[in-house]
Protein backbone atom coordinates (compact mmCIF):
# COMPACT_ATOMS: atom_id res chain seq x y z
CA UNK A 1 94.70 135.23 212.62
CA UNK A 2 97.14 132.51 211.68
CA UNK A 3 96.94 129.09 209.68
CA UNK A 4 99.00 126.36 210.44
CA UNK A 5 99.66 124.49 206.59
CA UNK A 6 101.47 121.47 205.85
CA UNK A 7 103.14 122.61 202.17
CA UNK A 8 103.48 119.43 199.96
CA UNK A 9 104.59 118.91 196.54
CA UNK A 10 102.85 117.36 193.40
CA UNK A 11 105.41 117.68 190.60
CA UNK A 12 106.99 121.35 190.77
CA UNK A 13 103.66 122.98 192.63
CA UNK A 14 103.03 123.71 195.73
CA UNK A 15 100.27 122.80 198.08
CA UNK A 16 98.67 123.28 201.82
CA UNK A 17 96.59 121.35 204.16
CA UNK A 18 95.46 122.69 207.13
CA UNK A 19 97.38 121.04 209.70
CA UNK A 20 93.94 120.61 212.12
CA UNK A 21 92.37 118.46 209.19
CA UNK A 22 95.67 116.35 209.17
CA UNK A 23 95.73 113.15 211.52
CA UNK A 24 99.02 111.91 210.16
CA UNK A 25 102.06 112.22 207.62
CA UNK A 26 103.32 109.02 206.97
CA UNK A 27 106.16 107.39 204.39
CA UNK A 28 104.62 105.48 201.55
CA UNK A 29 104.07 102.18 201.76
CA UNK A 30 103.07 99.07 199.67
CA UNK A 31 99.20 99.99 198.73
CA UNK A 32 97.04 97.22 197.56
CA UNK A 33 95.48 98.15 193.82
CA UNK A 34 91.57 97.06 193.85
CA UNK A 35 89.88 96.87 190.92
CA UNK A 36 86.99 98.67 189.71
CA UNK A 37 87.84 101.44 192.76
CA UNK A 38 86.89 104.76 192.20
CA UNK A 39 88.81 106.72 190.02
CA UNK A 40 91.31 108.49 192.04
CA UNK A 41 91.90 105.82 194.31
CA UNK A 42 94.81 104.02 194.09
CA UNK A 43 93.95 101.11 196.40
CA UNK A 44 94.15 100.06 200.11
CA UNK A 45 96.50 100.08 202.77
CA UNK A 46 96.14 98.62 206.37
CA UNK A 47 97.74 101.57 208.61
CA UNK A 48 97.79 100.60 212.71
CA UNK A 49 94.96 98.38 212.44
CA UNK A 50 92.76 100.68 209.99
CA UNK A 51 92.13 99.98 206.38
CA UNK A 52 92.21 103.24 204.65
CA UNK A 53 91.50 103.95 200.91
CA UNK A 54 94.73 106.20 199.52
CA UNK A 55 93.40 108.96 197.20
CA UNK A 56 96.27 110.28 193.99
CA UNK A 57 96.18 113.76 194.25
CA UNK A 58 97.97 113.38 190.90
CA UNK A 59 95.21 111.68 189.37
CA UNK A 60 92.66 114.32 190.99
CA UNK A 61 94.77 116.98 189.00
CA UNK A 62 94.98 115.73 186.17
CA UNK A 63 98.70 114.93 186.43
CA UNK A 64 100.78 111.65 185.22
CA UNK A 65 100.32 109.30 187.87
CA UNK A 66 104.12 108.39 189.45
CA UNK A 67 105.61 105.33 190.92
CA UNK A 68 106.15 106.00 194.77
CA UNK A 69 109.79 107.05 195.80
CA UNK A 70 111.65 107.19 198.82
CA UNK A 71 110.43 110.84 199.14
CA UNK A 72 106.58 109.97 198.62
CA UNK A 73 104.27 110.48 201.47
CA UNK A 74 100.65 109.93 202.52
CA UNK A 75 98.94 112.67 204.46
CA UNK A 76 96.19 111.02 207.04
CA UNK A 77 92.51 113.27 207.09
CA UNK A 78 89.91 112.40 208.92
CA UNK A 79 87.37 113.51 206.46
CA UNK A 80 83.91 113.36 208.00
CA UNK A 81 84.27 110.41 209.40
CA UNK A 82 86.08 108.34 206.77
CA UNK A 83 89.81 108.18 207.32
CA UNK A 84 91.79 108.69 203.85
CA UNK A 85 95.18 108.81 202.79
CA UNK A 86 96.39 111.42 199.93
CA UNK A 87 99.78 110.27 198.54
CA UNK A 88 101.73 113.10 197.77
CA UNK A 89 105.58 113.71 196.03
CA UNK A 90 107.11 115.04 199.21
CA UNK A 91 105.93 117.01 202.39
CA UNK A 92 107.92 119.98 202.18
CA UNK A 93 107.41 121.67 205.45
CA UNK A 94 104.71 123.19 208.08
CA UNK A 95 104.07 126.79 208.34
CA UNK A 96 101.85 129.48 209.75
CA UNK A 97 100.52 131.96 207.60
CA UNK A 98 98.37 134.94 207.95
CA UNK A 99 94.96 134.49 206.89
CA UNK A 100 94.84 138.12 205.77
CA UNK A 101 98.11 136.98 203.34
CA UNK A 102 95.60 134.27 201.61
CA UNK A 103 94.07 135.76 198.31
CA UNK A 104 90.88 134.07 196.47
CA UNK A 105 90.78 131.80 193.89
CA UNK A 106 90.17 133.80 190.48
CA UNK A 107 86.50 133.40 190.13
CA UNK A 108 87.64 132.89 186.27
CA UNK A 109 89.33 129.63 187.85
CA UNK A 110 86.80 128.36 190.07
CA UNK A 111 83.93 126.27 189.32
CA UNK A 112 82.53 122.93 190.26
CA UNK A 113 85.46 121.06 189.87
CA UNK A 114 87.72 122.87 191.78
CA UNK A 115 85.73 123.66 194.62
CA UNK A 116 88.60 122.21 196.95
CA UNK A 117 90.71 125.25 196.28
CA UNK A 118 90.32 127.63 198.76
CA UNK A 119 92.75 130.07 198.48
CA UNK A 120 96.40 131.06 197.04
CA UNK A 121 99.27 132.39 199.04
CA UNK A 122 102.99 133.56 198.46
CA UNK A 123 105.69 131.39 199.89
CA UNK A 124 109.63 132.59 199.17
CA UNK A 125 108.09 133.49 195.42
CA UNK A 126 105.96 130.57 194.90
CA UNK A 127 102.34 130.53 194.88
CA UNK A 128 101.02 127.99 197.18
CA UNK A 129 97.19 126.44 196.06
CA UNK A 130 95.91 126.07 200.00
CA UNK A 131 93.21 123.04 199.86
CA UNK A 132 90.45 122.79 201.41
CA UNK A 133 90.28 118.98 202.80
CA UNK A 134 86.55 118.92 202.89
CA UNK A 135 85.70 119.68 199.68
CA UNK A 136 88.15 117.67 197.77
CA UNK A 137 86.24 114.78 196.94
CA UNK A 138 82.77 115.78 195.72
CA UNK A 139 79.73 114.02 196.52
CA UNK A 140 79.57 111.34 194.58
CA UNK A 141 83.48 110.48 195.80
CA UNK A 142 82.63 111.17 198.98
CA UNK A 143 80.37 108.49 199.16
CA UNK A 144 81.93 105.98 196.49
CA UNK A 145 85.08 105.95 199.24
CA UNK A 146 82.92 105.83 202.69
CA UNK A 147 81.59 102.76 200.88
CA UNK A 148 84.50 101.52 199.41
CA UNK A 149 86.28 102.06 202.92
CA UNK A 150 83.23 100.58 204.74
CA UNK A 151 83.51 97.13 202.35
CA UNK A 152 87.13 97.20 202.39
CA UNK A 153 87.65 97.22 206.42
CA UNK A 154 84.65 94.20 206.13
CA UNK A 155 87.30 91.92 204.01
CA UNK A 156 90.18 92.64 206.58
């Protein structure tokens, strides 16, 4: 059985997102910074009528937080039921992979905190850390952004 992944970049890695899970790729725009947001939030953004909370990856990580460029990009989820934008460096591409291709995560590696990585797979060399959408935020993030969504579409 195949996957369908969209591959993006965070610094020199490589990720996936199951393209079913993805609603939209869109170029970054201007995101409005709230205060006291959760922690990996970076702020707001009104996209076609819907104000959506945009989530750093980066931040999520662990990475240095960058300034948007003309190559960052938000992927749209739909993650049950709260829509939410992940800024990203650069969507590389989309591609099918084999499911039987996809190794584990090294139980040594996985825990708690990095429950949203589902599996690794090879790509021209490159490991590629495939992500599963659903498990990204964890509970408590879950619901501190269904709120914060909830409140923030109120103020529009």
């Amino acid at each position: 059985m195949m996957t369908k992944q969209v591959i993006f970049k965070l610094g020199s890695e490589q990720y996936g997102m199951d393209i079913s899970l993805v609603s939209g790729i869109e170029n970054y725009m201007r995101v409005v910074p709230i205060p006291n947001a959760p922690a990996h939030i970076i702020g707001i953004l009104n996209l076609r009528g819907n104000v959506i909370p945009i989530y750093s990856l980066r931040r999520k990580f662990n990475m240095e937080e960058v300034m948007g460029t003309a190559t960052t990009q938000l992927l749209v989820t739909n993650c049950r039921g709260t829509l939410v934008g992940y800024k990203v460096d650069s969507v590389s591409e989309i591609i099918e992979i084999d499911e039987s291709l996809i190794r584990p995560i090294p139980p040594i590696v996985k825990s708690e905190e990095t429950g949203y990585a589902k599996g690794v797979a090879e790509k021209k060399g490159q490991l590629v850390v495939l992500l599963d959408i659903e498990n990204i935020l964890n509970e408590q993030e879950r619901r501190a952004v269904k709120e914060f969504a909830e409140e923030s579409s109120k103020e529009e």
